[in-house]
Each structure stands twice: as structure tokens, then as C-alpha cells.
N, C-alpha and C. Protein backbone atom coordinates (compact mmCIF):
# COMPACT_ATOMS: atom_id res chain seq x y z
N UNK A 1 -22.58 88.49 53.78
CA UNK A 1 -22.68 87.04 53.75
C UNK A 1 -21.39 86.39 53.23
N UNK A 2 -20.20 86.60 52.35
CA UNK A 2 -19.45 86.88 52.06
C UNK A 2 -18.65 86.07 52.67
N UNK A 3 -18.73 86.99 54.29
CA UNK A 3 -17.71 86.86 54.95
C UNK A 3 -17.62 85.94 56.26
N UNK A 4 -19.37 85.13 56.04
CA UNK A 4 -19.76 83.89 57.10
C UNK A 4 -19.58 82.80 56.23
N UNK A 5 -18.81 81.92 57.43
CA UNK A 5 -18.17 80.41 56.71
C UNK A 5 -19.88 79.90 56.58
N UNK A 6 -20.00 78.66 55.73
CA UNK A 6 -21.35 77.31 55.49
C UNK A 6 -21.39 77.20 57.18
N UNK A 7 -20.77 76.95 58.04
CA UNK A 7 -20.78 76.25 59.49
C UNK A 7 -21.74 77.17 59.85
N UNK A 8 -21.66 78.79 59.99
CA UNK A 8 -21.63 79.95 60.42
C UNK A 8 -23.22 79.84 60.82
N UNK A 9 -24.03 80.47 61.51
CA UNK A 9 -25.67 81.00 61.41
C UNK A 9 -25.03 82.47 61.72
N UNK A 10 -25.85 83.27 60.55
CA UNK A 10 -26.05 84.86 61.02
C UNK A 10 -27.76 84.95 60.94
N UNK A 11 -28.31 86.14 61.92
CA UNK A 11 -29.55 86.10 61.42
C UNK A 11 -29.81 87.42 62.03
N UNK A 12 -30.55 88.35 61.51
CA UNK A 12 -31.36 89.25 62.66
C UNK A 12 -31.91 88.81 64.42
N UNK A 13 -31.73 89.61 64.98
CA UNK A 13 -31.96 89.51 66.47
C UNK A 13 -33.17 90.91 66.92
N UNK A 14 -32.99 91.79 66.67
CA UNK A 14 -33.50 92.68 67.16
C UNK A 14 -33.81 93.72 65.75
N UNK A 15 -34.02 94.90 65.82
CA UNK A 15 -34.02 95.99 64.86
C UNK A 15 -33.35 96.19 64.44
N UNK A 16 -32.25 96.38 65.25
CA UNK A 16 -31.31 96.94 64.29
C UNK A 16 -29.59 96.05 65.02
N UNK A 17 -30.06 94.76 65.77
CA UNK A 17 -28.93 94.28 66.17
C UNK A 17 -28.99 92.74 65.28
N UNK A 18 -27.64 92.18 65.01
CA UNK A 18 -27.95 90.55 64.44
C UNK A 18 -26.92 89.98 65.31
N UNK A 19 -27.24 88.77 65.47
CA UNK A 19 -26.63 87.77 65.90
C UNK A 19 -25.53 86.67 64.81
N UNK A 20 -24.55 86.29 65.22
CA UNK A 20 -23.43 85.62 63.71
C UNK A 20 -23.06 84.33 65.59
N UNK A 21 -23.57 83.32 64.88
CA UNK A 21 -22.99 81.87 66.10
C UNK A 21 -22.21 81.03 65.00
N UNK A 22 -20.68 81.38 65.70
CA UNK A 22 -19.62 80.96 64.66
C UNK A 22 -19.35 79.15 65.36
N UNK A 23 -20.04 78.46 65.40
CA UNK A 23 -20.11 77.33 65.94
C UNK A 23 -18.67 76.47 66.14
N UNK A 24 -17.90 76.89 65.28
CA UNK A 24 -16.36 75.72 65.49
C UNK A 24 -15.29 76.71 65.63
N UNK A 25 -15.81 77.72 66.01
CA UNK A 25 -14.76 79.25 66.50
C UNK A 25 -14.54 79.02 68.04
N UNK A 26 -13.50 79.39 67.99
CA UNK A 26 -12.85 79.53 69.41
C UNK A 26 -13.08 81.01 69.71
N UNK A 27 -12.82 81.61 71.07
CA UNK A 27 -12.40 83.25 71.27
C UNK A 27 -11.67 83.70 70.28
N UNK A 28 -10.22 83.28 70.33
CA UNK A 28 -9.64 83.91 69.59
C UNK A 28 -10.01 84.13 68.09
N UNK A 29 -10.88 83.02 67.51
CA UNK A 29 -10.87 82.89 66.03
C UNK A 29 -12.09 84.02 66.03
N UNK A 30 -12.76 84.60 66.73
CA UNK A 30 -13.67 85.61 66.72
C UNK A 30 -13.41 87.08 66.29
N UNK A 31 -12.16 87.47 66.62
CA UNK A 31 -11.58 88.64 66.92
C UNK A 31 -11.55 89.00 65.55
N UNK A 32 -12.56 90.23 65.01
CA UNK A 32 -12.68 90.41 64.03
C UNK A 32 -12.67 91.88 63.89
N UNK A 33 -12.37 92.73 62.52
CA UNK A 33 -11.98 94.06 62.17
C UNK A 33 -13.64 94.63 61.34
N UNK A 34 -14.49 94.59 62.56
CA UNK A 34 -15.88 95.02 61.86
C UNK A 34 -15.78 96.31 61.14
N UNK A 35 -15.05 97.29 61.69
CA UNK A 35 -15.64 98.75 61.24
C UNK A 35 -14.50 99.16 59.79
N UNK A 36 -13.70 97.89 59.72
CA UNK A 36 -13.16 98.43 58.69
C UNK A 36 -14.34 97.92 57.12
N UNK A 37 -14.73 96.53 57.46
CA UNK A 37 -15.79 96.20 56.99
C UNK A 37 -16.59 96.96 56.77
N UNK A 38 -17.03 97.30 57.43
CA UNK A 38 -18.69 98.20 57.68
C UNK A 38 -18.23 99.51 56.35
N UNK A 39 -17.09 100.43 57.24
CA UNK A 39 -16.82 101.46 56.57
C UNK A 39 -16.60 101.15 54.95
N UNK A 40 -15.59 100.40 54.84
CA UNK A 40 -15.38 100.10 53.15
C UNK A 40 -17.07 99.55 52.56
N UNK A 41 -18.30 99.24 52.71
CA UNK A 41 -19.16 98.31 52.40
C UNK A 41 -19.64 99.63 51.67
N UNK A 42 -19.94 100.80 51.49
CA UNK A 42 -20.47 101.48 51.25
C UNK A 42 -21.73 101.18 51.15
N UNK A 43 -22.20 101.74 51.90
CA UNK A 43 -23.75 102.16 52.19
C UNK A 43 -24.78 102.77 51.55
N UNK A 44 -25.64 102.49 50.63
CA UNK A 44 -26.33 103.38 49.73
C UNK A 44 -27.73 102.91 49.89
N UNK A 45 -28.00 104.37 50.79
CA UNK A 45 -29.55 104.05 51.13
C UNK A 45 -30.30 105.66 50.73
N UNK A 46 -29.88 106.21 50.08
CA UNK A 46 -30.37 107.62 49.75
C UNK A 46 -30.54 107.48 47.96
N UNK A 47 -31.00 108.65 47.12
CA UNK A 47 -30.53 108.30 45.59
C UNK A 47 -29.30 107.51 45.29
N UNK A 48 -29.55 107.08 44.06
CA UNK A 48 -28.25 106.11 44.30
C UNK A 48 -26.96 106.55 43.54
N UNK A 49 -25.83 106.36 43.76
CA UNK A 49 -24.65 107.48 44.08
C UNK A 49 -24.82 108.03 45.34
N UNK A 50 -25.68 108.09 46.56
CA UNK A 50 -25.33 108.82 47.68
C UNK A 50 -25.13 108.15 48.27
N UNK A 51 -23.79 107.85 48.76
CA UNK A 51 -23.47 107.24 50.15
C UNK A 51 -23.91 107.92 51.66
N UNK A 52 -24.50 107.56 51.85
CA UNK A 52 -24.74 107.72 53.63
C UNK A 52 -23.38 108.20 54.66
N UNK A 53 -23.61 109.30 55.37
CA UNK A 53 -22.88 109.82 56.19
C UNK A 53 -21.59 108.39 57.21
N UNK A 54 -21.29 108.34 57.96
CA UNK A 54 -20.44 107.68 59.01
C UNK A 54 -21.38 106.58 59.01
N UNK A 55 -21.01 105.51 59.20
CA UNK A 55 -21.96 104.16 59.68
C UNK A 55 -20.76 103.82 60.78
N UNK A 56 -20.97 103.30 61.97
CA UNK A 56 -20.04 102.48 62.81
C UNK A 56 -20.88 101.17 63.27
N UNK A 57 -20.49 100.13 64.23
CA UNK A 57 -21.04 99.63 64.71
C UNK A 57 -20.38 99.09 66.13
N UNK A 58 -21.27 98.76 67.05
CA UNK A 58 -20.47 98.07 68.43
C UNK A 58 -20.88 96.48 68.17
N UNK A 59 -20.07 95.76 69.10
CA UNK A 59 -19.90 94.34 68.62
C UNK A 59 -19.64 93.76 69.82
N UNK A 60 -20.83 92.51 70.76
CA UNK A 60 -20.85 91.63 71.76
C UNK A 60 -20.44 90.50 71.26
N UNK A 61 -19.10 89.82 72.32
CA UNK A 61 -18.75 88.54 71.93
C UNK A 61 -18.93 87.65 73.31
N UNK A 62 -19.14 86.31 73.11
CA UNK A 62 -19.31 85.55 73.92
C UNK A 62 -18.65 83.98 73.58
N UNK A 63 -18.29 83.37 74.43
CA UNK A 63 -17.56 81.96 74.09
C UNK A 63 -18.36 81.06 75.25
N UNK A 64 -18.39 79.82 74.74
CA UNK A 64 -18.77 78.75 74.97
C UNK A 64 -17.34 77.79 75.58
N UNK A 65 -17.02 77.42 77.00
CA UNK A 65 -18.25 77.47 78.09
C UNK A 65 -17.45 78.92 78.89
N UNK A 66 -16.89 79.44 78.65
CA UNK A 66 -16.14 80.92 79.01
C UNK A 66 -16.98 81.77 79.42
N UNK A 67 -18.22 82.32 78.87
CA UNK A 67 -19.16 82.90 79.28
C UNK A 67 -20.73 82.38 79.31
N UNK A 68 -20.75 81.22 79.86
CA UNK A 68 -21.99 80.57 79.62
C UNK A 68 -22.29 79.35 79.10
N UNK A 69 -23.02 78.42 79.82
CA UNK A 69 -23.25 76.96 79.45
C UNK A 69 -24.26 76.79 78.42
N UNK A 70 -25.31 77.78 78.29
CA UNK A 70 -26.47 77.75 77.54
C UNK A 70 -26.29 78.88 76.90
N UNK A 71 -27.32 78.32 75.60
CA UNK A 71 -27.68 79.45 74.72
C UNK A 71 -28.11 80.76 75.61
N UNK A 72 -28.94 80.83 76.73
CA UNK A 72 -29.66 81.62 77.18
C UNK A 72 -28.53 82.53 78.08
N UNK A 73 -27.50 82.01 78.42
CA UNK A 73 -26.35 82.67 79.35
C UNK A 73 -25.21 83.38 78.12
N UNK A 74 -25.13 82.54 76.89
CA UNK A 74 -24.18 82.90 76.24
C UNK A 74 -24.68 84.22 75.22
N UNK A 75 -26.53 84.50 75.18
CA UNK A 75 -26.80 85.33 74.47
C UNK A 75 -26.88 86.32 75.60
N UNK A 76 -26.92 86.68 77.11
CA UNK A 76 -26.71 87.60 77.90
C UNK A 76 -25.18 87.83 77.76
N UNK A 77 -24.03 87.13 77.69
CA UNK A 77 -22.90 87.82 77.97
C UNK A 77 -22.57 88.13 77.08
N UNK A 78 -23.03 88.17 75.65
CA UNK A 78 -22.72 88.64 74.24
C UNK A 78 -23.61 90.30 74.49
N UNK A 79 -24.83 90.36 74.52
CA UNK A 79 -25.62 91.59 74.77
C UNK A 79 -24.77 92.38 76.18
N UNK A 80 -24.36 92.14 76.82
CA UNK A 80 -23.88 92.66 77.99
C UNK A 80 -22.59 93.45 77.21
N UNK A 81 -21.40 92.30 76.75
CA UNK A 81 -20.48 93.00 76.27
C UNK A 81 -20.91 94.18 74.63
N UNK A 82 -21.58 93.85 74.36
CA UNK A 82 -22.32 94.88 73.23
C UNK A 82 -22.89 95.94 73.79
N UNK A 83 -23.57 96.11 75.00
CA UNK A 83 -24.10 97.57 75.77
C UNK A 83 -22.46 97.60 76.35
N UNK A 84 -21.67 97.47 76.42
CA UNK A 84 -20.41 97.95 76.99
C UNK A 84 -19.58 98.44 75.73
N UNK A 85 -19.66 97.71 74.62
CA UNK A 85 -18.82 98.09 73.70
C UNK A 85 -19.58 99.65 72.85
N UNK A 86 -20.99 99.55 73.04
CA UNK A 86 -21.89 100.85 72.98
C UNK A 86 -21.17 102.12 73.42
């Protein structure tokens, strides 16, 4: 949370996928260094002192009107590029 501006909505989407709608972001201002994130966050979901093995993650981006006029077009070309970045 940290690392989402007040403008920002992040929220869960799925099980194990979330959604972040950076509302006054352009493409470019999107382009972000997740896995260095992820990796440094250390992960502790075992006794505690045990960090958890490798965590990575894949990451769908979408822009407004670049990939879509609606919410409903812009959350397919975000999931599309996320099963590609998979």
C-alpha cells in the first residue's frame, strides 16, 4: 500500500490476481519494477523467521483509450496481456 498514490484504487480481483486503476497515469507512468518489489518484500507465511521459497509475479497493463473505451474492454486487455506475460 506504500507504494499506491491517495488517487490510486488497488483491490483484489480474483484469488490470487488484484487489480491497481492508476487513474491520472499515463502508459508510460505505469511501467513499473514489480519483481524487484515482490522479491525484496519478504514473504513470511511459514513459522516466523521462514521466508518462503521464490515468489514472482506476471503483470497485465492496459491504458485508456489505447486499449479500450470501457471499463469492460480495458479489464480484457489488461487480463489478456497478464495470460501473455504468464
Amino acid at each position: 500500500m506504500k507504494n499506491v498514490r491517495a488517487e490510486d484504487f488497488f483491490g483484489r480481483f480474483g484469488g490470487e490476481e488484484f487489480v491497481v486503476i492508476l487513474s491520472t497515469a499515463d502508459l508510460g507512468d505505469s511501467v513499473l519494477e514489480p519483481n524487484g518489489a515482490v522479491e525484496n518484500a519478504g514473504i513470511d507465511h511459514h513459522a516466523p523467521g521462514q521466508v518462503s521459497g521464490m515468489v514472482t509475479i506476471s503483470v497485465g497493463v492496459a491504458a485508456f483509450p489505447e486499449h479500450g473505451m470501457s471499463p469492460k474492454e480495458l479489464m480484457a486487455a489488461a487480463d489478456a496481456a497478464f495470460y501473455e506475460a504468464k
